[in-house]
Protein backbone atom coordinates (compact mmCIF):
# COMPACT_ATOMS: atom_id res chain seq x y z
CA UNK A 1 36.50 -56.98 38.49
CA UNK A 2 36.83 -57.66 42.28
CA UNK A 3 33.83 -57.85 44.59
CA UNK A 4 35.06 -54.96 46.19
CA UNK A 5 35.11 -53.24 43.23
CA UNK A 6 31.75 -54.08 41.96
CA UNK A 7 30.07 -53.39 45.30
CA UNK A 8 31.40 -49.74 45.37
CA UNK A 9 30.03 -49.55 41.38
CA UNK A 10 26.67 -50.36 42.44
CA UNK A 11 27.17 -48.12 45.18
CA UNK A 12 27.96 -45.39 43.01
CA UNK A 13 25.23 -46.05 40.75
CA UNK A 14 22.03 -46.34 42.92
CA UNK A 15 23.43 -43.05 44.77
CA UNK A 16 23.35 -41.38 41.39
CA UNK A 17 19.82 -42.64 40.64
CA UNK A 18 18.59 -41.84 44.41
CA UNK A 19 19.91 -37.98 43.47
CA UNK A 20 18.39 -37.66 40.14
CA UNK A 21 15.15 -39.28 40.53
CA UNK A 22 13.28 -39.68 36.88
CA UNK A 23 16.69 -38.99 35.00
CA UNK A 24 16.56 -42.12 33.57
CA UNK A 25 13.08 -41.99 31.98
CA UNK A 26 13.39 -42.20 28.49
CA UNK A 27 10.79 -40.39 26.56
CA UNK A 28 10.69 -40.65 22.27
CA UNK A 29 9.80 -37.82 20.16
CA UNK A 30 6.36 -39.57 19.33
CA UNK A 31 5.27 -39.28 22.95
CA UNK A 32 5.78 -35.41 23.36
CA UNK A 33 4.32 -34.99 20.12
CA UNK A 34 1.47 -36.64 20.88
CA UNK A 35 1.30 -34.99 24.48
CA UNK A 36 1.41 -31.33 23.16
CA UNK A 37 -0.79 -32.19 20.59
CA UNK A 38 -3.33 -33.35 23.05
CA UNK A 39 -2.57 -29.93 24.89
CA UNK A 40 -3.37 -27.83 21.82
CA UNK A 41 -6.65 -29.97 21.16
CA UNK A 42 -7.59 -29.24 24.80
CA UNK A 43 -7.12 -25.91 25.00
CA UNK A 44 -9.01 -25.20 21.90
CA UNK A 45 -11.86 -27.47 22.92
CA UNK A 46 -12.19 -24.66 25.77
CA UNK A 47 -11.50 -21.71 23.44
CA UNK A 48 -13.70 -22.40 20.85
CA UNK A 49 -16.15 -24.55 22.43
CA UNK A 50 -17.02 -24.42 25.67
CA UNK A 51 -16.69 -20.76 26.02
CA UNK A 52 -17.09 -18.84 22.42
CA UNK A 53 -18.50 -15.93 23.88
CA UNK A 54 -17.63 -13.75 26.73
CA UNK A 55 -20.24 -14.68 29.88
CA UNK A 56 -19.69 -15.31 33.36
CA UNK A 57 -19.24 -18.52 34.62
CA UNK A 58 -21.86 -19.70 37.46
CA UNK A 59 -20.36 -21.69 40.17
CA UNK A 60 -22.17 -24.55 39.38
CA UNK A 61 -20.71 -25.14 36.01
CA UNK A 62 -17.12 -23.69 37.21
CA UNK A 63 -17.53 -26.84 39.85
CA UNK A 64 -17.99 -29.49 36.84
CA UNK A 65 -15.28 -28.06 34.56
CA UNK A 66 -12.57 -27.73 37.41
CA UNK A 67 -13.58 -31.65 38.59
CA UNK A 68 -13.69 -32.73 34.93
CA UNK A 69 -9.79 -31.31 34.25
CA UNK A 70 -8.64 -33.13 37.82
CA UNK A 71 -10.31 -36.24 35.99
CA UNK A 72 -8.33 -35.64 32.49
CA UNK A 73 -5.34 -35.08 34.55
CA UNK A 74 -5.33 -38.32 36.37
CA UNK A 75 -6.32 -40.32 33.38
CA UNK A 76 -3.23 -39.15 31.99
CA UNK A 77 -1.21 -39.74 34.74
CA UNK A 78 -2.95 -43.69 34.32
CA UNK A 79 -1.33 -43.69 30.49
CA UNK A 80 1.88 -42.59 32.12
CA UNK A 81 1.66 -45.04 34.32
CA UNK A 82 1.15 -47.77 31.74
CA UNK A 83 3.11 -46.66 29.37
CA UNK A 84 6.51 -45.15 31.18
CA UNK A 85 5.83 -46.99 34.19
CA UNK A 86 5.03 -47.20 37.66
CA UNK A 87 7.55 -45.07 38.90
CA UNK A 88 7.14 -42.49 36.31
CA UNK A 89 3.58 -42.61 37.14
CA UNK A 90 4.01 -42.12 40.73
CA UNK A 91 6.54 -39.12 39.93
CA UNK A 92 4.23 -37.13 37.84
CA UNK A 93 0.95 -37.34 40.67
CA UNK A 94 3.78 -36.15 43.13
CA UNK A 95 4.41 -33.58 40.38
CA UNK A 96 1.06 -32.93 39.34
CA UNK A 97 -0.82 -32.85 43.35
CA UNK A 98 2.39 -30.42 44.03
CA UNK A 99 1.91 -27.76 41.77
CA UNK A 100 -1.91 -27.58 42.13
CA UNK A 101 -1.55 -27.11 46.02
CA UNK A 102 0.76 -24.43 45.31
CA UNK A 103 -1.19 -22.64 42.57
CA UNK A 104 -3.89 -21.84 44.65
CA UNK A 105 -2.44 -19.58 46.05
CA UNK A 106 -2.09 -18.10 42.42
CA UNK A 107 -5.55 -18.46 42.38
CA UNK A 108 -6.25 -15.91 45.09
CA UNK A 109 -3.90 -13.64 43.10
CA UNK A 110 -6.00 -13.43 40.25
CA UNK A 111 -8.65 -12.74 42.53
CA UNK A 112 -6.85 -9.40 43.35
CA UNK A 113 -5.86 -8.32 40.21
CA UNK A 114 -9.70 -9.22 38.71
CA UNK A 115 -10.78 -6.69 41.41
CA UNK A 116 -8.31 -3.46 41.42
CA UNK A 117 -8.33 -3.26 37.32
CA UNK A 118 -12.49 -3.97 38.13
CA UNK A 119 -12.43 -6.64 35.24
CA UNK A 120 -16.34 -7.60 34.43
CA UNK A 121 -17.44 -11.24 35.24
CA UNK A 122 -17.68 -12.06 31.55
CA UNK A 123 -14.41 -11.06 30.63
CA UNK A 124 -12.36 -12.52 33.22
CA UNK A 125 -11.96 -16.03 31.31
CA UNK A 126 -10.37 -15.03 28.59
CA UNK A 127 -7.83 -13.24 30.19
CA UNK A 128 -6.79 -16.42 32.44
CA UNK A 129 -6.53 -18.36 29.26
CA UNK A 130 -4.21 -16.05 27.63
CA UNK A 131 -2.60 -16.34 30.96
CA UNK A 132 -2.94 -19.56 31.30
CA UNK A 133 -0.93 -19.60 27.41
CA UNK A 134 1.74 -17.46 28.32
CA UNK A 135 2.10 -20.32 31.95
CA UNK A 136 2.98 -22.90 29.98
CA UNK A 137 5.48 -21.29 27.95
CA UNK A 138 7.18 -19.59 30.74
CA UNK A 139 7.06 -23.14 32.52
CA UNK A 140 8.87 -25.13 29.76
CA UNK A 141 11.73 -22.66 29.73
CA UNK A 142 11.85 -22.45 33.24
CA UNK A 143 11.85 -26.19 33.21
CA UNK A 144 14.00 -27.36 30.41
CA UNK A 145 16.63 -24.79 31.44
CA UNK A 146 16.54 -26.10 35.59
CA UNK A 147 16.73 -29.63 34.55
CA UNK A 148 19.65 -28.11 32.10
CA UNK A 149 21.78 -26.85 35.20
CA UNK A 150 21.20 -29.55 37.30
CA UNK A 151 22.71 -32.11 34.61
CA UNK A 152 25.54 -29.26 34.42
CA UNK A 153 26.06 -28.31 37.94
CA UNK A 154 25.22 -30.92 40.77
CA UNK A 155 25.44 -28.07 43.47
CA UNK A 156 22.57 -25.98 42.06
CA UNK A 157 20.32 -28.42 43.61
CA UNK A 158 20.98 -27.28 47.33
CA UNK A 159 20.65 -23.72 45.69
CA UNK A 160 17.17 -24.56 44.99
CA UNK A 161 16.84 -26.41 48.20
CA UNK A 162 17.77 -23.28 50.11
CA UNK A 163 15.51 -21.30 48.15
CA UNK A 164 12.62 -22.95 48.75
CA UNK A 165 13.15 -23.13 52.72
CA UNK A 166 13.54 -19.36 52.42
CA UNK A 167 10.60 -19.57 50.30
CA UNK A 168 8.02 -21.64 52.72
CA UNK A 169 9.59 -18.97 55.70
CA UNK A 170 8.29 -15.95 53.47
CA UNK A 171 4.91 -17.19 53.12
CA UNK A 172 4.34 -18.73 56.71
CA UNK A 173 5.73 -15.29 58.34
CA UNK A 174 5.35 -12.22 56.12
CA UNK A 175 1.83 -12.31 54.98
CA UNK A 176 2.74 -9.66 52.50
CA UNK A 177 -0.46 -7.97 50.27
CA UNK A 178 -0.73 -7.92 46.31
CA UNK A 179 -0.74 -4.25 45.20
CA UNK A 180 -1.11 -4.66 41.08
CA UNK A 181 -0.15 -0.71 41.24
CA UNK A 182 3.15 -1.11 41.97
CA UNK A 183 4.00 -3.54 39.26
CA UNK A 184 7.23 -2.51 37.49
CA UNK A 185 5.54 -4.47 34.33
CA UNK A 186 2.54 -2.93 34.75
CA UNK A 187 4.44 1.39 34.89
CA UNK A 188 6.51 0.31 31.91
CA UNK A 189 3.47 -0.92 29.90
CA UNK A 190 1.87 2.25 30.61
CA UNK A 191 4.50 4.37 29.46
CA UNK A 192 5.30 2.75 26.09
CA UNK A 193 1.17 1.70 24.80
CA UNK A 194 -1.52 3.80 24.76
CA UNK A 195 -4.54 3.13 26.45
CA UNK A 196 -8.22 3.23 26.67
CA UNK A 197 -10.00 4.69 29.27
CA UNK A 198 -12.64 1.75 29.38
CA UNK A 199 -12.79 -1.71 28.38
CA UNK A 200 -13.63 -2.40 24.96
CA UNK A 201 -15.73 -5.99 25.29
CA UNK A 202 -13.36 -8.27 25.65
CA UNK A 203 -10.46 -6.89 23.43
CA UNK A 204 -7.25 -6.55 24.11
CA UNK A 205 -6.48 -4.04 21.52
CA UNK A 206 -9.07 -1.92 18.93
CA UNK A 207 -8.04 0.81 16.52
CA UNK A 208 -9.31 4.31 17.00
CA UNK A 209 -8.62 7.74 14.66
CA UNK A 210 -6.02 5.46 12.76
CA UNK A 211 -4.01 4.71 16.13
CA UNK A 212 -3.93 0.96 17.64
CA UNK A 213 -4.67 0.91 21.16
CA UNK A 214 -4.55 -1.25 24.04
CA UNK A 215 -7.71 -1.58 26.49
CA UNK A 216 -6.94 -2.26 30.27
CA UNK A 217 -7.76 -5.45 29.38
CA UNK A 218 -4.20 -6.04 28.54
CA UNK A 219 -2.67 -4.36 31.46
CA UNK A 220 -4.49 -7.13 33.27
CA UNK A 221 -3.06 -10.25 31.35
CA UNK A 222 0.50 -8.29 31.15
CA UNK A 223 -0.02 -8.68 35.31
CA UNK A 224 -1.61 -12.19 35.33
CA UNK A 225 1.48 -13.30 33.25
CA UNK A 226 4.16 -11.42 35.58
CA UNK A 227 2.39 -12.66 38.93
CA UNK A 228 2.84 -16.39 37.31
CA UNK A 229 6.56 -15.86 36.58
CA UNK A 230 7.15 -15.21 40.78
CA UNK A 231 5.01 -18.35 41.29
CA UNK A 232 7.17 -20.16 39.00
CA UNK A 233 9.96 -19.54 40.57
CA UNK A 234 8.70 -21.33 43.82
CA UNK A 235 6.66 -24.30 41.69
CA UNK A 236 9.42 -25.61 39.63
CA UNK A 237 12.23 -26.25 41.61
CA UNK A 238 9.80 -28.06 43.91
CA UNK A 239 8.59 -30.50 41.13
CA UNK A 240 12.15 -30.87 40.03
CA UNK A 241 13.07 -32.13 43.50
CA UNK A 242 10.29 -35.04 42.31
CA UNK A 243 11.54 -35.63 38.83
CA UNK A 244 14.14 -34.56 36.36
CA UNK A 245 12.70 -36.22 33.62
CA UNK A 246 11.69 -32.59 31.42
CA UNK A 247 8.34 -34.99 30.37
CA UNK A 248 7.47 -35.68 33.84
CA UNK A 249 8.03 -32.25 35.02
CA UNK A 250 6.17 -30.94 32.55
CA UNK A 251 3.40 -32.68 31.46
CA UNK A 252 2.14 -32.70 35.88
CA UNK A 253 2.73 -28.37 35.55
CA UNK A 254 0.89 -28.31 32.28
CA UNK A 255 -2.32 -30.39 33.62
CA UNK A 256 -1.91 -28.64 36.73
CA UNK A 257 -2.22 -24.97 35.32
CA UNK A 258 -4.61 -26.09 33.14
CA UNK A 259 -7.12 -26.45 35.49
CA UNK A 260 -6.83 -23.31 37.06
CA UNK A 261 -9.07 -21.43 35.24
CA UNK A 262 -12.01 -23.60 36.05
CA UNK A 263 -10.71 -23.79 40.14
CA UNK A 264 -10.35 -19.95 39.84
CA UNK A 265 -14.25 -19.49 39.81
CA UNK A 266 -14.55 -22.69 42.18
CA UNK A 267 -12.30 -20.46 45.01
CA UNK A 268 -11.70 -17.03 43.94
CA UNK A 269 -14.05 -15.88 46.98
CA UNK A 270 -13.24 -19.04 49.55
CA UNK A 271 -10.16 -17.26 50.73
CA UNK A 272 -11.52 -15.84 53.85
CA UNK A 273 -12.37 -19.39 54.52
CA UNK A 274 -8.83 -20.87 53.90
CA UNK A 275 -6.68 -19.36 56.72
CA UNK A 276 -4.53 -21.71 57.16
CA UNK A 277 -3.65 -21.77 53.61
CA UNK A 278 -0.02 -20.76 53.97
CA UNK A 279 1.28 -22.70 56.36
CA UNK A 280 0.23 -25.36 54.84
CA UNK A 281 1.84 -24.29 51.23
CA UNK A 282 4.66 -23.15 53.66
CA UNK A 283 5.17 -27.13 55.02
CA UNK A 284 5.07 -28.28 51.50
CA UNK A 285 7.71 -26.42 50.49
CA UNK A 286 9.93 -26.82 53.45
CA UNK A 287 9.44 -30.61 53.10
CA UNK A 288 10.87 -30.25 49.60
CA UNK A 289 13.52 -27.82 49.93
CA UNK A 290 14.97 -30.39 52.97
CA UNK A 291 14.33 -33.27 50.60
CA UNK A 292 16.64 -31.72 48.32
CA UNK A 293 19.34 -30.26 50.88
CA UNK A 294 19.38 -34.03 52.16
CA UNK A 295 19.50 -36.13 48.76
CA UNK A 296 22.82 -37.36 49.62
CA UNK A 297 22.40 -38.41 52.93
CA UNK A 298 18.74 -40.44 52.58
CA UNK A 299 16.57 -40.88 50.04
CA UNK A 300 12.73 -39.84 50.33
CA UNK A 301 11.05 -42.75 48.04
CA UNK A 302 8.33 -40.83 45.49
CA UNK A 303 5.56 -42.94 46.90
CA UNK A 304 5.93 -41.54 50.59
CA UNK A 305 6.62 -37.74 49.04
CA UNK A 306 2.63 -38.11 47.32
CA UNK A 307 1.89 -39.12 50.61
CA UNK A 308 3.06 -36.22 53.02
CA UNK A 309 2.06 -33.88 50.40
CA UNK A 310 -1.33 -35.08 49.71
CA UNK A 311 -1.86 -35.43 53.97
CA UNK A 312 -0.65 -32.04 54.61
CA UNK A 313 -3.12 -30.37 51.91
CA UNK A 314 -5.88 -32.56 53.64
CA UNK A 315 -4.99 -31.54 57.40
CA UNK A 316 -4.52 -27.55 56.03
CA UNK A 317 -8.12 -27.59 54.36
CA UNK A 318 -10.02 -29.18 57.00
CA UNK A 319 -8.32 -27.29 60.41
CA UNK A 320 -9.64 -23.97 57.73
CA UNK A 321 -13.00 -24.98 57.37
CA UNK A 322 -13.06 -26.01 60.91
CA UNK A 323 -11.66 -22.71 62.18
CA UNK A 324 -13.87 -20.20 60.16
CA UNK A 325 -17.57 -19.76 60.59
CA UNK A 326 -19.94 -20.99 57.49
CA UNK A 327 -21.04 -18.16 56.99
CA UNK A 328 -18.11 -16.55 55.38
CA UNK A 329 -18.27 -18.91 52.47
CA UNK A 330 -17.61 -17.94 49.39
CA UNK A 331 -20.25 -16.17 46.62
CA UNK A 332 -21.67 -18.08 43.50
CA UNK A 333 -18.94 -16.55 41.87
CA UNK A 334 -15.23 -13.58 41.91
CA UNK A 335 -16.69 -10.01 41.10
């Protein structure tokens, strides 16, 4: 083979690994194995353990428990870094600090939802793990089947990378309000199940006169999981513009969701507090949608992405605490 020749090869072949970052991250069945396994194990650890019974959750403690899954989550990321390496490591923090910024957002949501269907402190937690459940199944289908048509169909990247300009446009300009009401999900549900008047402790269905019935406790997760699916949409072509590696990309949304519960009764009242909140989720996403429109004309190394994403979350917290009064601070915890 000629120089020439060679010269364009390698050409070829660090352009393909500049426009599919992670693709070449080689995961064995062992590893996922082990990671869902360590999922499961987690999530019944807060099931079964740390919240049996139905209670509210003081501030204090919903501080501890949010802090202590950030902690799990970067420990993780170390044996990823270790273990698939440093890029791979790097990749699923980008991944990982990504998704979190955007869910809070999600967060606030909740907040919304908790307060129109007037959902008691107590019960609230078990309906965002449920949630929480249905998140990361709707996340690995969403996931698997984007990296699936970007393999298939290079073009569907700028698709995504279009979207997600459109996307950051939407939520710096039309500050549009949640109205649970108005939930196509939510009308259907109500046509086809019977349901309670009242809450039935924290039950999602109970059996009266010989008839199985729903409580409004289930309208509420049947709108909690709906809400997530639109949120998807925005979070996972953005982590895919990080990664295509399906481990990667999922393992930073999985640790990511799963500490919303906990950051839920950390923020669930701070909102007044954040006002600058979606510009700065609106700058994220623009940065990523023109990281993907661009992949062929410069590459945007991981490191630098972590970077810019972690600085504009910093500068979009602290101009929203400087801007708003203390006062307004949040309660001890969502009502």
């Amino acid at each position: 083979m000629d120089p020439g020749t060679s010269a364009y090869a390698a050409a070829v072949l660090l352009a393909a690994s500049r426009a599919t970052p992670g693709a070449d991250i080689d995961v064995d069945p062992w590893v996922w194995a082990a990671f869902l396994g360590l999922i499961v194990a987690l999530l019944l650890v807060d099931l079964l353990v740390l919240h049996r019974g139905a209670e509210r959750i003081p501030l204090r403690r919903a501080t501890i428990e949010s802090l202590a899954w950030i902690v799990i989550s970067l420990l993780f990321g170390g044996v990823v870094y270790a273990t698939l390496g440093g890029e791979a490591g790097t990749q699923y923090l980008t991944g990982y600090v990504i998704e979190k910024s955007l869910s809070v957002d999600n967060v606030f949501v909740w907040a919304v939802i908790f307060s129109y269907f007037s959902v008691p402190d107590r019960f609230q937690h078990r309906v965002l793990f449920w949630g929480i459940f249905g998140a990361l199944v709707l996340r690995a289908i969403f996931i698997f089947a984007g990296v699936a048509l970007l393999e298939r169909f290079d073009f569907v990247i700028y698709i995504f990378g279009a979207f997600l300009l459109f996307t950051a446009f939407r939520i710096a300009f039309q500050h549009s309000e949640v109205h649970p009401e108005h939930n196509p999900v939510l009308r259907l549900t109500r046509r086809v199940i019977p349901v309670t008047n009242d809450y039935r402790e924290h039950h999602f269905f109970v059996r009266e006169a010989g008839r199985r019935l729903a409580t409004p406790l289930l309208l509420v997760l049947i709108v909690v999981e709906a809400t997530d699916v639109v949120f998807a949409v925005d979070s996972v072509p953005a982590i895919l513009a990080v990664s295509r590696s399906e481990f990667i990309v999922f393992s930073s949304n999985a640790f990511a969701i799963l500490g919303l519960r906990a950051l839920y009764f950390v923020l669930a009242g701070a909102r007044d507090r954040l006002v600058h909140l979606n510009i700065g989720l609106a700058v994220i996403l623009a940065f990523v949608g023109m990281k993907m429109l661009l992949v062929d004309v410069f590459h945007v190394d991981t490191l630098l992405s972590l970077g810019i994403v972690g600085a504009v979350l910093a500068i979009t917290v602290v101009t929203s605490l400087r801007s708003t009064p203390e006062e307004v601070d949040a309660p001890d915890a969502p009502h």
